[in-house]
Protein backbone atom coordinates (compact mmCIF):
# COMPACT_ATOMS: atom_id res chain seq x y z
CA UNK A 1 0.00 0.00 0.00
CA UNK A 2 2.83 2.30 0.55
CA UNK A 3 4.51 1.30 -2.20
CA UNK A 4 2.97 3.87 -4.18
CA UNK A 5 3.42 6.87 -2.54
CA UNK A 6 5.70 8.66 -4.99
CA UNK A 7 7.82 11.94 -4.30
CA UNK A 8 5.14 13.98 -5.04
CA UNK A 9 2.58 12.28 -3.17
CA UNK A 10 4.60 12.32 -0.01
CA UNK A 11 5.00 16.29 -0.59
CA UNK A 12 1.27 17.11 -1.09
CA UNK A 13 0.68 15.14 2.58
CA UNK A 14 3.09 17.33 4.10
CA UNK A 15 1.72 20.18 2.18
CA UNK A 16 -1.22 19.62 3.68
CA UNK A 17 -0.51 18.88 7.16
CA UNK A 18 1.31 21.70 7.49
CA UNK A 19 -1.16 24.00 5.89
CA UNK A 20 -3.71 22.25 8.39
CA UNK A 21 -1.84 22.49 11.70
CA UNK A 22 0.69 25.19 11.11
CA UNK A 23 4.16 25.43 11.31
CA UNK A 24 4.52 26.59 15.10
CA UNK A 25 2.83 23.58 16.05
CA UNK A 26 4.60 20.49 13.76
CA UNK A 27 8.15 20.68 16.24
CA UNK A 28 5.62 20.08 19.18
CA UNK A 29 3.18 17.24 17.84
CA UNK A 30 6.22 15.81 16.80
CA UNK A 31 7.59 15.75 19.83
CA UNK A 32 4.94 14.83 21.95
CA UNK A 33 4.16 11.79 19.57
CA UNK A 34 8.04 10.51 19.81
CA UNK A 35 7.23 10.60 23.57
CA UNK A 36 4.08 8.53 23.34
CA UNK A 37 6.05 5.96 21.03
CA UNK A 38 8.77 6.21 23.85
CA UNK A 39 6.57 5.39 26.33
CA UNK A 40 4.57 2.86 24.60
CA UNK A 41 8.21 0.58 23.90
CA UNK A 42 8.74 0.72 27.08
CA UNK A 43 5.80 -0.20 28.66
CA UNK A 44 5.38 -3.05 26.14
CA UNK A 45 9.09 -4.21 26.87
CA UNK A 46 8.21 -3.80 30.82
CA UNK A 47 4.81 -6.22 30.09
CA UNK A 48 6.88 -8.94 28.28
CA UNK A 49 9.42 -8.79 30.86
CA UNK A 50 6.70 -9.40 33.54
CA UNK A 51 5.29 -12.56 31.12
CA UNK A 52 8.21 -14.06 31.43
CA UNK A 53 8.97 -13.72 35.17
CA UNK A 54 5.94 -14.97 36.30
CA UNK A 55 5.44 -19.00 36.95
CA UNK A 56 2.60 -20.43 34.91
CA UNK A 57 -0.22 -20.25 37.25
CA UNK A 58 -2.42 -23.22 37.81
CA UNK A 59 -5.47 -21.53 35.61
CA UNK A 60 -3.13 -20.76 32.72
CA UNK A 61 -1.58 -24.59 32.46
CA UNK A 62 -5.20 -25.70 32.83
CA UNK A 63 -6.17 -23.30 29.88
CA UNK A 64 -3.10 -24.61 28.19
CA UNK A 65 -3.83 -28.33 28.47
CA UNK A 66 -7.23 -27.97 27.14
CA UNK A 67 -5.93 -25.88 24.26
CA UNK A 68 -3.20 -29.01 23.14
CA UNK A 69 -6.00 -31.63 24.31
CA UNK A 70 -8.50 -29.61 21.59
CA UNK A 71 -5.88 -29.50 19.14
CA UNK A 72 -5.36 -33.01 19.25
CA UNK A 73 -9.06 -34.21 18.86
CA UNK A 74 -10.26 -35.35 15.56
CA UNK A 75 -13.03 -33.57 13.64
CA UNK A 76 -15.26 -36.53 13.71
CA UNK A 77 -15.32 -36.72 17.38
CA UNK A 78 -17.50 -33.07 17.08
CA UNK A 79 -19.60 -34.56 14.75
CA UNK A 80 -20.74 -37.90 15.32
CA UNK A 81 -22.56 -36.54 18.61
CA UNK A 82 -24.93 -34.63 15.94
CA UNK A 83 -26.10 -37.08 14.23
């Protein structure tokens, strides 16, 4: 999809986001937007950090087991019940 933004597509954007929010304002937005991408690393790198500390807790290897157990159940098994 953005694989065909050309040059001059890419300039008329600007154009118009400039012309829309102003020049004064740009340095700010982008600021404040690098700080919510800042913030949003690190609180996804401090939630995957906390995954893998914790022990698997007796309702997620139960939730597990039933997941591999369903996984491992033929299609016919659903079915013939039906019938």
């Amino acid at each position: 999809m953005f694989g065909r933004l050309g040059a001059p597509e890419i300039i008329l954007i600007l154009l118009v986001v400039v012309l829309l929010f102003g020049a004064k304002r740009l340095p700010d937005m982008a600021r404040s937007f690098g700080q919510s991408l800042r913030i949003l690393k690190s609180e996804t790198k401090a939630m995957q950090k906390d995954d893998a500390d914790e022990p698997p807790t007796a309702h997620a290897t139960a939730a597990h087991q039933l997941a591999s157990e369903s996984r491992h159940t033929a299609p016919e098994a659903y079915t013939s019940h039906r019938r």
